[in-house]
Protein backbone atom coordinates (compact mmCIF):
# COMPACT_ATOMS: atom_id res chain seq x y z
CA UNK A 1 -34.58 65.92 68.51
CA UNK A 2 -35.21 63.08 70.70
CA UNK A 3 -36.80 59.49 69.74
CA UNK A 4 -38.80 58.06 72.20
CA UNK A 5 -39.41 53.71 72.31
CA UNK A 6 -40.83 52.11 75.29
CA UNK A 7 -41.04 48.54 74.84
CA UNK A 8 -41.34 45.51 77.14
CA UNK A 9 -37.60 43.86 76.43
CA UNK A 10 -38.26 40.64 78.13
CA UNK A 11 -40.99 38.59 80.99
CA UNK A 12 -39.68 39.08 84.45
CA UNK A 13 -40.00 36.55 87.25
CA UNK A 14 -42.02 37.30 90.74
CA UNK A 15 -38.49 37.34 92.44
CA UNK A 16 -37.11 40.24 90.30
CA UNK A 17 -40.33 42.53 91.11
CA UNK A 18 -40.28 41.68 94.88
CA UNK A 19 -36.63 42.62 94.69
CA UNK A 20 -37.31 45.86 92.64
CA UNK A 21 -40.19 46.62 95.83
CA UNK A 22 -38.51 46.23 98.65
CA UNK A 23 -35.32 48.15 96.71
CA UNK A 24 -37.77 51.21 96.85
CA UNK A 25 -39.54 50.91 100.01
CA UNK A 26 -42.98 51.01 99.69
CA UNK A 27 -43.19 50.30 103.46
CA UNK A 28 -46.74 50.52 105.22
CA UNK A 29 -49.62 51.85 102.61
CA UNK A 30 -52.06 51.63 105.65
CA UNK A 31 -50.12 54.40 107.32
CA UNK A 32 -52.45 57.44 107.81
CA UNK A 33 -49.12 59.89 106.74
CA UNK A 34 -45.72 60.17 106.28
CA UNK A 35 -43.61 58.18 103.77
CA UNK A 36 -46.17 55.90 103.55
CA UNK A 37 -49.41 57.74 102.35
CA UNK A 38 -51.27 56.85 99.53
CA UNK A 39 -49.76 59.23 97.36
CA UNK A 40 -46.23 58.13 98.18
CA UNK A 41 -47.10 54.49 97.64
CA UNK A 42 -48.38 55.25 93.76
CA UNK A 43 -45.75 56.99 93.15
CA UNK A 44 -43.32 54.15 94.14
CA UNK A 45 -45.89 51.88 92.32
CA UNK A 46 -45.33 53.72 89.26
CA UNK A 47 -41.41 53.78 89.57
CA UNK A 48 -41.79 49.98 89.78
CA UNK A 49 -43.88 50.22 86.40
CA UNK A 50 -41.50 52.05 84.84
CA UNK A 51 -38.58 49.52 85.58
CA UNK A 52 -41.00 46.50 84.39
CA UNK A 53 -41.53 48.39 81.16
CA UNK A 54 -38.32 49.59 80.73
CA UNK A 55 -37.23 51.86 77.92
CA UNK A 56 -34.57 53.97 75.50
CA UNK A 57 -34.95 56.92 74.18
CA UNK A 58 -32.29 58.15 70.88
CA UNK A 59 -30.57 60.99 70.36
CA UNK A 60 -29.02 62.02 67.11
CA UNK A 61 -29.44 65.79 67.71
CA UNK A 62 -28.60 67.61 70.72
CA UNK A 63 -31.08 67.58 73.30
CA UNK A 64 -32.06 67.07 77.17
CA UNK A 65 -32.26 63.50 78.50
CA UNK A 66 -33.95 63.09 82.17
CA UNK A 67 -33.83 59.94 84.16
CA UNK A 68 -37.08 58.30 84.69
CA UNK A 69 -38.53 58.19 88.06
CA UNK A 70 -37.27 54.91 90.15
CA UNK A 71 -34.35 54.38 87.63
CA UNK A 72 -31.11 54.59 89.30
CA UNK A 73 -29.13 52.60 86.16
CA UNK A 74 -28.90 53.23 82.77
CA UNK A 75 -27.13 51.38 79.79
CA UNK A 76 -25.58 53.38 77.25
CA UNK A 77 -24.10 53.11 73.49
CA UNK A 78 -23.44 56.24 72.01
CA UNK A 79 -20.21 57.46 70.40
CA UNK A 80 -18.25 60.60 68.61
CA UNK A 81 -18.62 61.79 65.17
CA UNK A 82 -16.44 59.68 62.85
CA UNK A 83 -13.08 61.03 61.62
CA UNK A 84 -13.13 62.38 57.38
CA UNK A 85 -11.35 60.62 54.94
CA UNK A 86 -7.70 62.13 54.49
CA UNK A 87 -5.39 62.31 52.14
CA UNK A 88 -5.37 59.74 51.31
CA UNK A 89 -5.87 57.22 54.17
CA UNK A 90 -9.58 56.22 55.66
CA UNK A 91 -11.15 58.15 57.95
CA UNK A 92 -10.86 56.48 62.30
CA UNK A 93 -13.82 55.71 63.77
CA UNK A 94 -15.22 57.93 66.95
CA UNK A 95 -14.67 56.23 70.10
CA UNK A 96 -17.83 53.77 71.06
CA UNK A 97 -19.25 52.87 74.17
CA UNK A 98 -21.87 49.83 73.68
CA UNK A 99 -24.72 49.38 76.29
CA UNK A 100 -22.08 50.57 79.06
CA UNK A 101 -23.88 50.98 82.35
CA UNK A 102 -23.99 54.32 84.82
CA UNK A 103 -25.52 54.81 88.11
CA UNK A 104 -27.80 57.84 88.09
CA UNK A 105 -30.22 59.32 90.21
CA UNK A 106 -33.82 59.67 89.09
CA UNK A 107 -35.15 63.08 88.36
CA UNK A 108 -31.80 64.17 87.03
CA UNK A 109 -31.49 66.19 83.71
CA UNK A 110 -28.38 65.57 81.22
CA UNK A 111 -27.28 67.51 78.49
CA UNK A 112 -26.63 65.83 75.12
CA UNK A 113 -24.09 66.94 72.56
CA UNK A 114 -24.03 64.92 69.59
CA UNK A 115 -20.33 64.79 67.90
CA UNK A 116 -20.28 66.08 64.22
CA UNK A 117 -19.02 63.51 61.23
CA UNK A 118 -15.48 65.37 60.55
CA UNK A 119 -15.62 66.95 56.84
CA UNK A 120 -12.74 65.83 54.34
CA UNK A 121 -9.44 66.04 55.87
CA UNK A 122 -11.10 66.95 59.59
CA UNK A 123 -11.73 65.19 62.86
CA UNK A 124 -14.86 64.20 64.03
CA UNK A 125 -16.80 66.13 66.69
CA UNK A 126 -17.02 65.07 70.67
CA UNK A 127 -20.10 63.62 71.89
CA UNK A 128 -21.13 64.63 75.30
CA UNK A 129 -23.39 63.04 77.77
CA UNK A 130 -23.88 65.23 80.54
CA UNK A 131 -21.24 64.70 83.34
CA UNK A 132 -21.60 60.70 82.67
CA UNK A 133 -18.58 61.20 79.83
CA UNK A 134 -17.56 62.60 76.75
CA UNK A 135 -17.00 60.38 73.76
CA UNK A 136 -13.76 61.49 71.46
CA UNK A 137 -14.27 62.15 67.54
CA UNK A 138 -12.52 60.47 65.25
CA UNK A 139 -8.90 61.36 64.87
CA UNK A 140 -5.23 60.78 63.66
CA UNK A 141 -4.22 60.65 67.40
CA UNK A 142 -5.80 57.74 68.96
CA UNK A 143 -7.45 55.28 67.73
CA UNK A 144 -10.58 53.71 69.54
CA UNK A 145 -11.19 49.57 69.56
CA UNK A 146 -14.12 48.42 69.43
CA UNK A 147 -15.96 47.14 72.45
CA UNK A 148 -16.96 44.03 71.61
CA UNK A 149 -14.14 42.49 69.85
CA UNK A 150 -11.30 44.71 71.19
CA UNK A 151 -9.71 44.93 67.36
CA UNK A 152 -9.31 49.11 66.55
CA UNK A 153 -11.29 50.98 64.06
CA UNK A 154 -9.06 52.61 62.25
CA UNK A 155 -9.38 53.42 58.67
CA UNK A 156 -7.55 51.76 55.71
CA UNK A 157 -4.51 52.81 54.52
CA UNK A 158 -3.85 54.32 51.30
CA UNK A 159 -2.47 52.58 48.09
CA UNK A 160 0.74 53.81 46.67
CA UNK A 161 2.69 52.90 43.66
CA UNK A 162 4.88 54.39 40.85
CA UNK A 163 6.46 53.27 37.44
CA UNK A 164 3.94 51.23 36.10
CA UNK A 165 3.23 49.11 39.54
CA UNK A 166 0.05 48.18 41.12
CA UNK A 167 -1.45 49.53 44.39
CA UNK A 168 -3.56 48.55 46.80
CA UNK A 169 -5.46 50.63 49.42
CA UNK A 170 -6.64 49.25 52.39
CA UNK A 171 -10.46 48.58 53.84
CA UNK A 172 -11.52 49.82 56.65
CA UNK A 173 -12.55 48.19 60.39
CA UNK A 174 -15.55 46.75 60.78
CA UNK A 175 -17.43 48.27 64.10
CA UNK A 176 -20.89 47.08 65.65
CA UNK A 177 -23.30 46.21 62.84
CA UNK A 178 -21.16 48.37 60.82
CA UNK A 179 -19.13 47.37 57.81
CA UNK A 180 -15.98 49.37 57.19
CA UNK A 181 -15.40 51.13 53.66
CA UNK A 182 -13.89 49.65 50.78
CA UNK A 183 -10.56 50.65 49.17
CA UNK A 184 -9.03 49.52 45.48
CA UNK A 185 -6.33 48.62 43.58
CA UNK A 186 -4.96 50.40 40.63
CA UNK A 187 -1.69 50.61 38.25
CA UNK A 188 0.39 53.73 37.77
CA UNK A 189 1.79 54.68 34.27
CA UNK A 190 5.63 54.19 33.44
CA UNK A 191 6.03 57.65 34.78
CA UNK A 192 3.60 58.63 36.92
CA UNK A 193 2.54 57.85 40.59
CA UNK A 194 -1.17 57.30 41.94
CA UNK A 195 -2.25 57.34 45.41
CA UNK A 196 -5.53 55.38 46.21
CA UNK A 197 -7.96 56.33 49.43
CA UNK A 198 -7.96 53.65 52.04
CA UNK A 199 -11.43 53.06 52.97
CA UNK A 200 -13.01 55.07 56.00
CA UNK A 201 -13.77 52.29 59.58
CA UNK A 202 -16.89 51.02 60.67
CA UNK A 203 -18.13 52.37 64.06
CA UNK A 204 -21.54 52.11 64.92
CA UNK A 205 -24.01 50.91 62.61
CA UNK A 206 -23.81 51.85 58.92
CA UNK A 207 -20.85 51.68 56.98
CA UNK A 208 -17.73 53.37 56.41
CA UNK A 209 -17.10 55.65 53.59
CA UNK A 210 -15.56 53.84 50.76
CA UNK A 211 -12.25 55.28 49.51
CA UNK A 212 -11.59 57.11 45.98
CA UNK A 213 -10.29 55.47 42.96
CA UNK A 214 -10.30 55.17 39.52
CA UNK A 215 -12.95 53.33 38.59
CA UNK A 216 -16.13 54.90 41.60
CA UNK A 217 -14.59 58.55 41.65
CA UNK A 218 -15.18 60.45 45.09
CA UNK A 219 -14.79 58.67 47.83
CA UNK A 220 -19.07 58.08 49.17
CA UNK A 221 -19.84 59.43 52.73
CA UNK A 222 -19.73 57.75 55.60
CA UNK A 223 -23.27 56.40 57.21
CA UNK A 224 -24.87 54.99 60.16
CA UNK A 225 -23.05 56.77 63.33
CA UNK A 226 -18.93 57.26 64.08
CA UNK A 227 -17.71 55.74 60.96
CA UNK A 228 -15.54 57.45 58.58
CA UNK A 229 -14.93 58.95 55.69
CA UNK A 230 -13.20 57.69 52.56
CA UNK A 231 -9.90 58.51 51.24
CA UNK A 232 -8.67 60.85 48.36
CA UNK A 233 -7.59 59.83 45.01
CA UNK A 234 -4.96 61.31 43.05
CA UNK A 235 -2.90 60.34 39.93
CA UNK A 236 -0.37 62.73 38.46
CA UNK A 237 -0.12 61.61 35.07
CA UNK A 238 -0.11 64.12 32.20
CA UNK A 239 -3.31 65.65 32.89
CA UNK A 240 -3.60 65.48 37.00
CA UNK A 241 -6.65 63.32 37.97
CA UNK A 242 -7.90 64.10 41.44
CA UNK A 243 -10.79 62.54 43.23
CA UNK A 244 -11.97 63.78 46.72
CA UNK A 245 -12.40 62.10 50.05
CA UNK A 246 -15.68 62.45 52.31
CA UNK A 247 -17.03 63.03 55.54
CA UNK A 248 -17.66 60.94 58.58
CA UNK A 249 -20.77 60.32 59.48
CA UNK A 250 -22.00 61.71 63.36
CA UNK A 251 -22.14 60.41 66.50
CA UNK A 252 -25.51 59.02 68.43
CA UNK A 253 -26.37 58.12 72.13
CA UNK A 254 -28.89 55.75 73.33
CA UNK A 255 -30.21 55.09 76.48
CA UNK A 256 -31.88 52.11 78.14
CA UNK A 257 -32.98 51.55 81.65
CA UNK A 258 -35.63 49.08 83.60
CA UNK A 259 -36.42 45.71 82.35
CA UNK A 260 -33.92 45.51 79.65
CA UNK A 261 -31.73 42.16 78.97
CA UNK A 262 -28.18 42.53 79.30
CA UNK A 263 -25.23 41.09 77.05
């Protein structure tokens, strides 16, 4: 289900609304008919209020988005559902757009398909935004950097060690206001090997899922949107101790159009 938020982003100057008029053409409004009749002109008005007002509107279910009336550019973030934590390495982040801009044409209704966090051991769901694009899960493929610093968000990889050494898993990457998961160190016995889950990337808000180990247990789900899972835990000492990884948390697409400040 859709969240709705109109809010006025930032004051506009007299040069940006004459630009925004004579953009739409509201030509003549003393002209008996035609283009230019009174009902013609308000409705131009109001596209002109709706780009001074601006807007977004959320999606973190499926659902229809339609462009506002005298909106011909929108700025998206949204991204696919975040990858689960594996056996035994952190779970990749979905791929993430942030505040990307389309042209569009007002009027027009798009179809929204909000990716899936992948369960333990799975990839994350695709996120689709009408014929605009379609945002990858998270996956052992490819992974996705993150738009604003260009570093990938992969998850951290798992700790490994064997007669009596110490291992250390790896955290995951940090996304856009999201922290990646935590992993841990640990020691195996004199005869015995442990493997320690890496901790699941950051993607887009939230946190990554941080991964197993001896002292938390399970590895905790992924939250916010994208990120991913934890890794597993196991140690095969005389009695087997296993510990299970989690899921990745889903994807989410937000739209913004009109009056909105751009980074």
């Amino acid at each position: 289900m859709a969240e709705k938020v109109i809010d006025v982003a930032r004051q506009i100057t007299s040069e940006e609304i004459l630009e925004k008029v004579e953009a739409i053409d509201i030509g003549n409004p003393n002209d008996a008919g035609g283009s230019n009749n009174t009902g013609s002109v308000m409705a131009k008005l109001n596209a002109i209020l709706t780009w001074i007002k601006g807007g977004t509107e959320t999606f973190t279910e499926n659902g229809t988005f339609t462009v506002p009336e005298g909106i011909t550019t929108v700025y998206v973030t949204a991204c696919g559902g975040g990858q689960g934590g594996q056996n035994y390495d952190g779970g990749n982040a979905g791929e993430l757009i942030y505040r990307k801009d389309f042209t569009v044409t007002p009027g027009k209704v798009l179809a929204i398909t909000i990716g899936a966090g992948g369960k333990a051991g799975a990839d994350g769901g695709a996120t689709v935004i009408g014929d605009l694009i379609t945002l990858s899960g998270g996956n052992s493929t490819t992974v996705y950097n993150n738009p604003q610093t260009g570093e990938p968000m992969a998850g951290g990889e798992q700790g490994y060690s064997t007669s009596a050494r110490e291992a250390t898993s790896g955290d995951g990457a940090d996304g856009i206001n999201s922290e990646g998961g935590k992993g841990s160190t640990a020691k195996s016995g004199s005869s015995s090997s442990i493997y320690i889950g890496g901790g699941g990337s950051g993607c887009y808000m939230g946190k990554g899922g941080d991964g197993a180990s001896t002292d938390g247990g399970d590895a905790t789900p992924a939250t916010g949107y994208g990120c991913g899972g934890g890794g597993a835990y196991y140690y095969n000492k005389s009695s087997a101790v296993r510990y299970a990884a989690s899921a990745g948390s889903p994807g989410i697409v937000i739209f913004e159009w009109g009056n909105v400040p751009v980074e």
